[in-house]
C-alpha atoms as a PDB file:
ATOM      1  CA  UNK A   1       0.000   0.000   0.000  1.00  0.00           C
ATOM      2  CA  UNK A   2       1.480   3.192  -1.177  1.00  0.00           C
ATOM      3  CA  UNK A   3       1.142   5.263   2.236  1.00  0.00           C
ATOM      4  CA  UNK A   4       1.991   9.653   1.612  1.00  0.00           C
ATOM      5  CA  UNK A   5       2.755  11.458   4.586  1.00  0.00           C
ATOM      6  CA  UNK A   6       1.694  15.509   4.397  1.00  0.00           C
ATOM      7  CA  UNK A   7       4.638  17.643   6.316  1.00  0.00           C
ATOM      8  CA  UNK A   8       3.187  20.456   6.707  1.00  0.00           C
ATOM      9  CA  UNK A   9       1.330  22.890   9.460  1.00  0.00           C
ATOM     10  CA  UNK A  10      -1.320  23.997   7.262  1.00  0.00           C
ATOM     11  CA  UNK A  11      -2.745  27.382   8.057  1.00  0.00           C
ATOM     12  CA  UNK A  12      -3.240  27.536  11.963  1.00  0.00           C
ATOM     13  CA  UNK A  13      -6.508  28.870  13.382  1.00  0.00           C
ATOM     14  CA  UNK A  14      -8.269  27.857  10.559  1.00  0.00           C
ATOM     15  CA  UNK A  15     -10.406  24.433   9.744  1.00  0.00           C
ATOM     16  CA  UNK A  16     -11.460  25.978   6.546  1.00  0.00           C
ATOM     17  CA  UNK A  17      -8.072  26.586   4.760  1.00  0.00           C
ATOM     18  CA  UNK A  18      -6.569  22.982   6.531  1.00  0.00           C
ATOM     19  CA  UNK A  19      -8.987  21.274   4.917  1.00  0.00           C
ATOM     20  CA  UNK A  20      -8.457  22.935   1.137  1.00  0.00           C
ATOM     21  CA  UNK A  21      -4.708  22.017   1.955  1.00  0.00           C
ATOM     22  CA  UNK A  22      -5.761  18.742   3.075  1.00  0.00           C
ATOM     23  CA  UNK A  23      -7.870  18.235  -0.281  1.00  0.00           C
ATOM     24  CA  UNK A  24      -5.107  19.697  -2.786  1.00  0.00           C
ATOM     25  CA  UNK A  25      -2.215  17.320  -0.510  1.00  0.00           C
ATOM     26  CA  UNK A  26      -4.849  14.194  -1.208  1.00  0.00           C
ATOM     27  CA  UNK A  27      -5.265  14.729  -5.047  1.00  0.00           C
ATOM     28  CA  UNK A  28      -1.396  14.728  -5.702  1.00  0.00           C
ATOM     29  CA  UNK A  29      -1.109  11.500  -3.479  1.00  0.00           C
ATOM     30  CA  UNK A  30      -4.304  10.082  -5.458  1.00  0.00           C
ATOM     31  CA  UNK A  31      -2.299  10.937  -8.550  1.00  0.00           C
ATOM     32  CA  UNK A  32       1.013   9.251  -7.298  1.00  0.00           C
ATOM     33  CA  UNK A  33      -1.072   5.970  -6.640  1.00  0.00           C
ATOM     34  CA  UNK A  34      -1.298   6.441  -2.727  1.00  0.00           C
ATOM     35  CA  UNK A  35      -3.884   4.273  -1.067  1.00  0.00           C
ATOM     36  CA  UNK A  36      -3.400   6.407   1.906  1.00  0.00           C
ATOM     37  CA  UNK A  37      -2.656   9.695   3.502  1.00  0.00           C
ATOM     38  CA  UNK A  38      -1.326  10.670   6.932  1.00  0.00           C
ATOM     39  CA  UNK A  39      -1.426  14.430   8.127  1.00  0.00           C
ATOM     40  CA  UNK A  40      -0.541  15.306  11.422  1.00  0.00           C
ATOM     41  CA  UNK A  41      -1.314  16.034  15.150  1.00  0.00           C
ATOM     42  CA  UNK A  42      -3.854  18.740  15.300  1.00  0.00           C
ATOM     43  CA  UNK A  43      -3.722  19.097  11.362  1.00  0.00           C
ATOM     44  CA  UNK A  44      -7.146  20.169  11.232  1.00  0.00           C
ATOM     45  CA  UNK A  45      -6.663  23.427  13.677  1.00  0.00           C
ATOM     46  CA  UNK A  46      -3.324  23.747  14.393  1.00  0.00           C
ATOM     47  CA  UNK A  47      -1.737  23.143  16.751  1.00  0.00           C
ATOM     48  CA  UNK A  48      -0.266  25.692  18.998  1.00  0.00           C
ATOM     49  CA  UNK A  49      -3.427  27.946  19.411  1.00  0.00           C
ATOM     50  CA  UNK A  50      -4.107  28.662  22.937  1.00  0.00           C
ATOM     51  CA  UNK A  51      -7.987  28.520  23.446  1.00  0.00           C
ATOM     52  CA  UNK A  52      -8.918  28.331  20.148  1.00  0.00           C
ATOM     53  CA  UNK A  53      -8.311  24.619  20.526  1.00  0.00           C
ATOM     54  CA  UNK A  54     -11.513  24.159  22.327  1.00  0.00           C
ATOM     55  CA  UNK A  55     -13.594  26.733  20.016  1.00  0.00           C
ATOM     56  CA  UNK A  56     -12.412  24.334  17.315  1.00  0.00           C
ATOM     57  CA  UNK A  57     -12.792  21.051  18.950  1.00  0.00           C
ATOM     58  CA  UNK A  58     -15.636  19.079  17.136  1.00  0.00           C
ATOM     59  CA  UNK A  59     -16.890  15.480  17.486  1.00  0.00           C
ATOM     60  CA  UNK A  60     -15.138  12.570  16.264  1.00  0.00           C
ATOM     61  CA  UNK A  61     -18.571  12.912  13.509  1.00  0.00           C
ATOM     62  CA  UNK A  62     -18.780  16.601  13.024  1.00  0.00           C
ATOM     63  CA  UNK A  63     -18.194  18.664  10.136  1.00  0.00           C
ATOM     64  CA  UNK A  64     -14.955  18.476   9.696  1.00  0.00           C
ATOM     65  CA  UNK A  65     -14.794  14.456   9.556  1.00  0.00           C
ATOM     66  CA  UNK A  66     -17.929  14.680   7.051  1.00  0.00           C
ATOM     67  CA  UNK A  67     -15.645  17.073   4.591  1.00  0.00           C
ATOM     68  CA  UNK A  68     -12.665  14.880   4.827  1.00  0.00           C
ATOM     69  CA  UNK A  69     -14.990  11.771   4.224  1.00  0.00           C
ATOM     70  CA  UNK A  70     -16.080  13.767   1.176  1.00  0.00           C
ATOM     71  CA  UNK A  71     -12.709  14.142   0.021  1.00  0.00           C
ATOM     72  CA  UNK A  72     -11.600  10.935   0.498  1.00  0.00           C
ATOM     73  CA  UNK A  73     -14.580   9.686  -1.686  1.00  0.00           C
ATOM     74  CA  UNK A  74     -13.750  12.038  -3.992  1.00  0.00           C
ATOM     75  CA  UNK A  75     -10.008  10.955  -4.903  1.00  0.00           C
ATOM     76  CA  UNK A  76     -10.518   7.695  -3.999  1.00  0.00           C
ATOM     77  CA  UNK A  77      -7.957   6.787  -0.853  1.00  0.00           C
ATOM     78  CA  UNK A  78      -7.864   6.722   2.588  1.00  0.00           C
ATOM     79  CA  UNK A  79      -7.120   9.810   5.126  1.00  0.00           C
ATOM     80  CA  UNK A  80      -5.658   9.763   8.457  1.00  0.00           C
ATOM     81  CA  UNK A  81      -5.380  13.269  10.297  1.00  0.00           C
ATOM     82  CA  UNK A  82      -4.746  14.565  13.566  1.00  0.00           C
ATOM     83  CA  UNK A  83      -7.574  17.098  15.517  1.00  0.00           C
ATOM     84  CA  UNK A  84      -9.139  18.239  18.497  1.00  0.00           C
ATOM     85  CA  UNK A  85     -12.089  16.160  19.244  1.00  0.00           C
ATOM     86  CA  UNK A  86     -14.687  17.398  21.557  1.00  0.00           C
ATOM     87  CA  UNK A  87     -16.703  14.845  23.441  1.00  0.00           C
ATOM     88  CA  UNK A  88     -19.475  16.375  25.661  1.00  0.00           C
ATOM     89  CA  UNK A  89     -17.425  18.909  27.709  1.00  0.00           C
ATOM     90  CA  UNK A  90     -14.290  17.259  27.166  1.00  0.00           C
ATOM     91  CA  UNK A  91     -11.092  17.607  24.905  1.00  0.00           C
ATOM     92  CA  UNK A  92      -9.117  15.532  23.496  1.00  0.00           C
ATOM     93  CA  UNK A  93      -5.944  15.061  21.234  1.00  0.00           C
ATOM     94  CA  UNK A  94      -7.382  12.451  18.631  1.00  0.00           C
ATOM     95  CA  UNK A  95      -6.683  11.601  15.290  1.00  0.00           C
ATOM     96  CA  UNK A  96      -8.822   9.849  12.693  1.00  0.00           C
ATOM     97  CA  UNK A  97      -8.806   7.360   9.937  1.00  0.00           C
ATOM     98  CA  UNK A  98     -11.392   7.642   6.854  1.00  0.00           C
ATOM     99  CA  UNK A  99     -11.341   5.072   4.311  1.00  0.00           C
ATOM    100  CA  UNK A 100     -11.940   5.702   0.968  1.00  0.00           C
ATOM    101  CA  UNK A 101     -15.059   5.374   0.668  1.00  0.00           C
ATOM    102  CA  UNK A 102     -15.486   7.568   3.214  1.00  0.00           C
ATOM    103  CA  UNK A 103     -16.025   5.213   6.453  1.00  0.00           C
ATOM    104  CA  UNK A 104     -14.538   6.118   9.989  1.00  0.00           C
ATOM    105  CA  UNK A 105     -12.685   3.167  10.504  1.00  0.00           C
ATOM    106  CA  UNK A 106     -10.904   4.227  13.568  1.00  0.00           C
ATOM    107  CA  UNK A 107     -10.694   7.674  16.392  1.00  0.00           C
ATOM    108  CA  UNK A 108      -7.828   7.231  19.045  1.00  0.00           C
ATOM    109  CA  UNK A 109      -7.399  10.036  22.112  1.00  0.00           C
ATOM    110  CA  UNK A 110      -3.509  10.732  22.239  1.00  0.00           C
ATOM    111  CA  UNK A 111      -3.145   8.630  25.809  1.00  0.00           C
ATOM    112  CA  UNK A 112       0.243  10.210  27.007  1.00  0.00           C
ATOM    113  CA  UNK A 113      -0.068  13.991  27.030  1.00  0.00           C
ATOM    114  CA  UNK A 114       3.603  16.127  26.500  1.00  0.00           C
ATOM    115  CA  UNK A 115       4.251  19.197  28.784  1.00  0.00           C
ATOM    116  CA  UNK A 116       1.992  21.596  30.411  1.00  0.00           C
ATOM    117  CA  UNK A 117       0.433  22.876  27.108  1.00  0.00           C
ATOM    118  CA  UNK A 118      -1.415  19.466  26.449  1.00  0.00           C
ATOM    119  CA  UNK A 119      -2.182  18.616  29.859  1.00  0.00           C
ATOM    120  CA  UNK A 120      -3.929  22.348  30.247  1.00  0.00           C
ATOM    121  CA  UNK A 121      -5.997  22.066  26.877  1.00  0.00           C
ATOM    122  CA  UNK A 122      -6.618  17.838  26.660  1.00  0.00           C
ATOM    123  CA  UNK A 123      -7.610  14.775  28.763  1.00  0.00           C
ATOM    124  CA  UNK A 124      -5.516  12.066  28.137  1.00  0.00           C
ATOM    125  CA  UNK A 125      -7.404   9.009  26.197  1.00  0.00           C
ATOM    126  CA  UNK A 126      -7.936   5.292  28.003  1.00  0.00           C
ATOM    127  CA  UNK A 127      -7.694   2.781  25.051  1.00  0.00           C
ATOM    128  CA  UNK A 128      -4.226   1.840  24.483  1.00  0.00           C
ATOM    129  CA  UNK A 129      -4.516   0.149  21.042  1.00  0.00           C
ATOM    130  CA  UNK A 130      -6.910   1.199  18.353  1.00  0.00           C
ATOM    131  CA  UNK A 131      -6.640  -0.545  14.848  1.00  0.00           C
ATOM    132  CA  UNK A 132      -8.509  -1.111  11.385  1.00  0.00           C
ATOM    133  CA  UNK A 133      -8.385  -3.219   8.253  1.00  0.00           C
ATOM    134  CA  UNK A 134      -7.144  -1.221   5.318  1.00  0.00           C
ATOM    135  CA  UNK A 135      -6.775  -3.192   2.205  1.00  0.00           C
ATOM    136  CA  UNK A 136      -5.489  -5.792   4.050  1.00  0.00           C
ATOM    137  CA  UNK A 137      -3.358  -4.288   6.279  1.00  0.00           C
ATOM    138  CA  UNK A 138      -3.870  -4.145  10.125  1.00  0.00           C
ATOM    139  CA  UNK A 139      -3.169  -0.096  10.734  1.00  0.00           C
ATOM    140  CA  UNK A 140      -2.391   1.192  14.454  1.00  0.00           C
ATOM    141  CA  UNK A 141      -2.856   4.787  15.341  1.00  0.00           C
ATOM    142  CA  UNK A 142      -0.386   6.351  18.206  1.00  0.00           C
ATOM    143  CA  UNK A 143      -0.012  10.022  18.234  1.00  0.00           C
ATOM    144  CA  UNK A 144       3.563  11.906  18.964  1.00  0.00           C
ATOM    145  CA  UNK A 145       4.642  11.656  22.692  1.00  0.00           C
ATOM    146  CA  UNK A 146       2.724   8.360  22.607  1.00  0.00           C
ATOM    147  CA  UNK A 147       5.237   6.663  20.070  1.00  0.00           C
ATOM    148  CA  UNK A 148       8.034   7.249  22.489  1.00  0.00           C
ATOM    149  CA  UNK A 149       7.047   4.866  24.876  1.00  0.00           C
ATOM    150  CA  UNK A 150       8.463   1.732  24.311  1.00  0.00           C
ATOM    151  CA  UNK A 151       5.299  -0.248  25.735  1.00  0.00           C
ATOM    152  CA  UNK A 152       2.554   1.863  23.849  1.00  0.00           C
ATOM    153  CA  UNK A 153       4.461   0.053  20.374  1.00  0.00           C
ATOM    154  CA  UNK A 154       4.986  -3.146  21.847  1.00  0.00           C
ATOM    155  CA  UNK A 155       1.123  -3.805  22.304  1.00  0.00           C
ATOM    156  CA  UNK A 156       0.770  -2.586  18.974  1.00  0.00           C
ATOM    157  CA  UNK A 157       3.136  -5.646  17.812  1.00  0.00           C
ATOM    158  CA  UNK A 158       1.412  -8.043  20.150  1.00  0.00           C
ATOM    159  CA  UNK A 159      -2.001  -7.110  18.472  1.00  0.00           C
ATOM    160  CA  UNK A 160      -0.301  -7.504  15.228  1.00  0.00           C
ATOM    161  CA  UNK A 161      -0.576  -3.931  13.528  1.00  0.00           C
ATOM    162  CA  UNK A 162       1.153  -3.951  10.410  1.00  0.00           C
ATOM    163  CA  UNK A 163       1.212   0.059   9.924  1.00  0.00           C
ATOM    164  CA  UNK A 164       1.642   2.098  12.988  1.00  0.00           C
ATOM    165  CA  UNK A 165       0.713   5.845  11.951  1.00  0.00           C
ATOM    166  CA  UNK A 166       1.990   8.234  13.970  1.00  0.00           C
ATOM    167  CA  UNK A 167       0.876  12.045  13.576  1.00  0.00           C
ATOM    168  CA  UNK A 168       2.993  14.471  15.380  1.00  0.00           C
ATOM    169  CA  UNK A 169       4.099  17.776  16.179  1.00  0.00           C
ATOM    170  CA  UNK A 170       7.702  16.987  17.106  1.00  0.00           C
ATOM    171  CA  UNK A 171       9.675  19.777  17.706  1.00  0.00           C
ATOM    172  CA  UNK A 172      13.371  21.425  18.341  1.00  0.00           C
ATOM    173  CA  UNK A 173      15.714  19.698  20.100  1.00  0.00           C
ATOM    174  CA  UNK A 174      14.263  16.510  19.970  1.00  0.00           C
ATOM    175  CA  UNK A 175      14.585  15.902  16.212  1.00  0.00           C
ATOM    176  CA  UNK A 176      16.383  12.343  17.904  1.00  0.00           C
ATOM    177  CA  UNK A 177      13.538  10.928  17.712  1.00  0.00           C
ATOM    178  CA  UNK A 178      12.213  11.121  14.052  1.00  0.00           C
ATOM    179  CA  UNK A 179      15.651  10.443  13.129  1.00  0.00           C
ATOM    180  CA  UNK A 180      16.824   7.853  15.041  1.00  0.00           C
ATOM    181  CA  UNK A 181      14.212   6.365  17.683  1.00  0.00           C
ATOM    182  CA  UNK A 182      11.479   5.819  14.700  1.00  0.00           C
ATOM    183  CA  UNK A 183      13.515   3.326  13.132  1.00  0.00           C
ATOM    184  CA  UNK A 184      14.470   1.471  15.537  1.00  0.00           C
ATOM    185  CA  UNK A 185      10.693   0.885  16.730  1.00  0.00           C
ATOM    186  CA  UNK A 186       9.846   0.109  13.707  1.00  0.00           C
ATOM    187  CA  UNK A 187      12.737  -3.184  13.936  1.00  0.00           C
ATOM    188  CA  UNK A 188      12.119  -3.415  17.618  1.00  0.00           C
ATOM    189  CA  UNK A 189       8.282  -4.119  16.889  1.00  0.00           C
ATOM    190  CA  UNK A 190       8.606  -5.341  13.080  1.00  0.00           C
ATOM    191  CA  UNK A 191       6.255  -3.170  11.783  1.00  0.00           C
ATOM    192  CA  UNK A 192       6.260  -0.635   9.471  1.00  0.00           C
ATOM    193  CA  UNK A 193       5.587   3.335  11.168  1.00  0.00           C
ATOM    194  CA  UNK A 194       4.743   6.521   9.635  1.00  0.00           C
ATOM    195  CA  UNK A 195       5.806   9.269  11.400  1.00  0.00           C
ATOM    196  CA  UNK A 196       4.360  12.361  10.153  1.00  0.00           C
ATOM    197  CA  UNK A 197       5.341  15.692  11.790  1.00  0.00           C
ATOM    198  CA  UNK A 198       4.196  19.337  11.590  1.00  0.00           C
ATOM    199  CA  UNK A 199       6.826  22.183  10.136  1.00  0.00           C
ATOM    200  CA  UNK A 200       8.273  25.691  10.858  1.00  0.00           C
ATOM    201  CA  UNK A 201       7.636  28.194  13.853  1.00  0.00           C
ATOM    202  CA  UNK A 202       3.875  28.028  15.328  1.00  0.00           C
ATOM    203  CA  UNK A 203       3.727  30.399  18.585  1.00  0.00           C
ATOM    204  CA  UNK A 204       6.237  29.342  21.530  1.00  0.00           C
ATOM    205  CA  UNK A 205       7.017  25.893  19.553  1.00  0.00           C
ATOM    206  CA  UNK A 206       9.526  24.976  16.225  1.00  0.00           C
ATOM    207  CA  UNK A 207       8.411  21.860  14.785  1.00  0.00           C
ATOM    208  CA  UNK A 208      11.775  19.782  12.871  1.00  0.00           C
ATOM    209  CA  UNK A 209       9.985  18.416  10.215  1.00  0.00           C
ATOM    210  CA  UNK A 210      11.676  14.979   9.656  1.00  0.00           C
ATOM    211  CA  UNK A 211       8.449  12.619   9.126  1.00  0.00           C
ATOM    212  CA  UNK A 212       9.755   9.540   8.007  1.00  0.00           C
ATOM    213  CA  UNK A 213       7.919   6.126   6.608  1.00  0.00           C
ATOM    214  CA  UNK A 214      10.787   2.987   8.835  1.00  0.00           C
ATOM    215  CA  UNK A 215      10.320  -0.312   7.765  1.00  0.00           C
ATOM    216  CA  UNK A 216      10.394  -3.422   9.798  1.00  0.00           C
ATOM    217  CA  UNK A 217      14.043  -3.510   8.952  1.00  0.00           C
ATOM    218  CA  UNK A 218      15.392  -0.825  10.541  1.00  0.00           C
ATOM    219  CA  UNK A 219      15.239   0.970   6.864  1.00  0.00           C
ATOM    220  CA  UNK A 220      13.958   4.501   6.654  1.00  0.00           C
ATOM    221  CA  UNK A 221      11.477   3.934   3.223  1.00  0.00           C
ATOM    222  CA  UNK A 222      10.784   8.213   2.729  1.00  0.00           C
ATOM    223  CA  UNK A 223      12.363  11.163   4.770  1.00  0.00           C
ATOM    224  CA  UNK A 224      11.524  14.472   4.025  1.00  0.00           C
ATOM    225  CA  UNK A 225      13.664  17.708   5.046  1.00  0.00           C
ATOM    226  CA  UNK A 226      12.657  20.463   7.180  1.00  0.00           C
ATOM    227  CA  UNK A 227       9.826  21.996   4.964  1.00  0.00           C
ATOM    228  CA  UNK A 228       6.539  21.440   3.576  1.00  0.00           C
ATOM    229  CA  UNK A 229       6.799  18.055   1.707  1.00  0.00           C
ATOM    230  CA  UNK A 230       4.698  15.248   0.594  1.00  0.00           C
ATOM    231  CA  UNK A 231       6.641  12.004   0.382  1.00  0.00           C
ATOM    232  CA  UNK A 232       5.540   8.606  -0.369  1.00  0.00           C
ATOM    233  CA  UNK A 233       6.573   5.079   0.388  1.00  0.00           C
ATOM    234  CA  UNK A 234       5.292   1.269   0.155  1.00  0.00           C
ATOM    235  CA  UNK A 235       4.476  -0.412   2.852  1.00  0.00           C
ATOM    236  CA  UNK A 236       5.119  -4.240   1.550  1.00  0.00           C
ATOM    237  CA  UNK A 237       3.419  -6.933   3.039  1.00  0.00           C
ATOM    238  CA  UNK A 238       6.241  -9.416   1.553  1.00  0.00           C
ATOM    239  CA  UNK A 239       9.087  -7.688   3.666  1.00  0.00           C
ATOM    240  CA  UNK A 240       6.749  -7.453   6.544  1.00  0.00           C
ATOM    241  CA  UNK A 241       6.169 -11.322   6.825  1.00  0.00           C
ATOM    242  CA  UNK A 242      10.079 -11.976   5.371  1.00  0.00           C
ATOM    243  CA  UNK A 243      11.285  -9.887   8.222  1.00  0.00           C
ATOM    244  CA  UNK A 244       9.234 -11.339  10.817  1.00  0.00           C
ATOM    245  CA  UNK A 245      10.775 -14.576   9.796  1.00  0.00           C
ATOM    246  CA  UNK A 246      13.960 -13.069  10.222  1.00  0.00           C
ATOM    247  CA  UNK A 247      14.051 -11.180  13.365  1.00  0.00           C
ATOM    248  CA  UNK A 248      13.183 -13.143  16.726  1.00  0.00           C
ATOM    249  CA  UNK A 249      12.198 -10.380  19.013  1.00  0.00           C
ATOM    250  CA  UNK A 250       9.013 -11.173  19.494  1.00  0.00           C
ATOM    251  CA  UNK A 251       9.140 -14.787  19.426  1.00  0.00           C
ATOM    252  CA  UNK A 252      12.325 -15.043  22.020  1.00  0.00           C
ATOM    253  CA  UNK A 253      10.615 -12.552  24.719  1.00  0.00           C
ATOM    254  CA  UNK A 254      10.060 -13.844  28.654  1.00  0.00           C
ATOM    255  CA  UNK A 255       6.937 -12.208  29.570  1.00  0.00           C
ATOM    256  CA  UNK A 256       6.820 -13.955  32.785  1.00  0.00           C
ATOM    257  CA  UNK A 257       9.858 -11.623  34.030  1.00  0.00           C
ATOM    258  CA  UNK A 258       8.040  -8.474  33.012  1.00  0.00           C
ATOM    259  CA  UNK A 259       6.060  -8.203  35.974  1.00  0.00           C
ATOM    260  CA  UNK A 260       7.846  -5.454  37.656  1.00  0.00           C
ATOM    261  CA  UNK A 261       8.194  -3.371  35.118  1.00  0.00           C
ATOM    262  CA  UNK A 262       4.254  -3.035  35.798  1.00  0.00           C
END
């Protein structure tokens, strides 16, 4: 499945213009023979925008979901994107997964909030693992902070996700981890992941860029640079399987002296 990954911040502040750069972003992936998009954390809204977060927020159903639906009917592949989902009186950091014919085959709430921005705007989801069937492939959604901890991946590989997606808003100094960390999940967990990070200055915060497709084998499939970029990769069910052959990891663990970690 040929997965794109939009780097880019959109235009913050405004769910109108993110989704005409979400539409134009999806046509030239449709073109290049993408079966799905990722866009990232908060790509709807933006991300660092005080209280505007919860003016924005809208259900996991709202507008917003129905005009990506639209456009992922339109051109004919799946979406992924990162927003602020309001749930009664709550808010959280969620990101969504659309099929192409417009379905919601998946919401996850980001579970592991970063710094005292998200913990004053969001409420940290429950459900650890939330997955979908996308032309055959088992996709896992984490968001940013979340992919950093080792166990949040590791029960991804356990419930046998093939694609972990990964929107984010990574930002300077901790480039480390789109560079290096991402990869080595990604052979760690024998999966493929799609890291897919915001861009450029955005109030207090400078997002690296970086987002990178890693394949089970350590192998970085697309990196883009430091500004707005669309890249594309495969994700290839062949290496998946031949590399799961190959590396033991998962078959060799001892869960029985995990315990304490717990």
């Amino acid at each position: 499945m040929r997965t794109a990954l939009l780097q880019s911040s959109g235009r913050p502040g405004s769910t109108v213009e993110n989704l005409k750069v979400l539409d134009e972003a999806v046509g030239r992936a449709a073109a290049a023979g993408a079966g799905l998009l990722v866009a990232p954390e908060m790509f709807l809204t933006g991300y660092a925008i005080g209280d505007d977060i919860a003016r924005l927020a809208e259900p996991a159903d709202g507008d917003c979901a129905d005009a990506v639906a639209e456009s992922a009917t339109r051109h004919g592949l799946a979406i992924a994107y990162g927003y602020p989902e309001r749930a009664g009186g709550t808010v959280y950091n969620s990101a969504q997964l659309i099929s192409a014919d417009g379905t919601r085959l998946a919401n996850y709430r980001k579970t592991h909030l970063f710094g005292c921005f998200e913990r004053d705007h969001f409420t940290p989801g429950d459900q650890q693992v939330v997955q979908a069937e996308l032309d055959g492939v088992r996709v896992g959604i984490l968001i940013c902070y979340d992919v950093e901890f080792p166990e949040n991946v590791r029960a991804h590989a356990l419930a046998g996700t093939d694609l972990l997606i990964v929107p984010t808003a990574q930002m300077h100094p901790f480039q480390f981890v789109a560079e290096s960390m991402i990869p080595v999940r990604a052979f760690e967990n024998q999966m493929y992941v799609a890291y897919v990070n915001r861009v450029g200055r955005e109030g207090e915060f400078e997002f690296v860029g970086l987002s990178t497709l890693a394949g089970p084998d350590g192998v970085a499939r697309a990196r883009a640079g430091r500004a707005e970029e669309l890249v594309l990769a495969d994700v290839d069910p062949v290496l998946l399987g031949a590399c799961r052959e190959e590396n033991p990891y998962l078959q060799d663990r001892r869960p029985g002296l995990y315990g304490s970690l717990i």
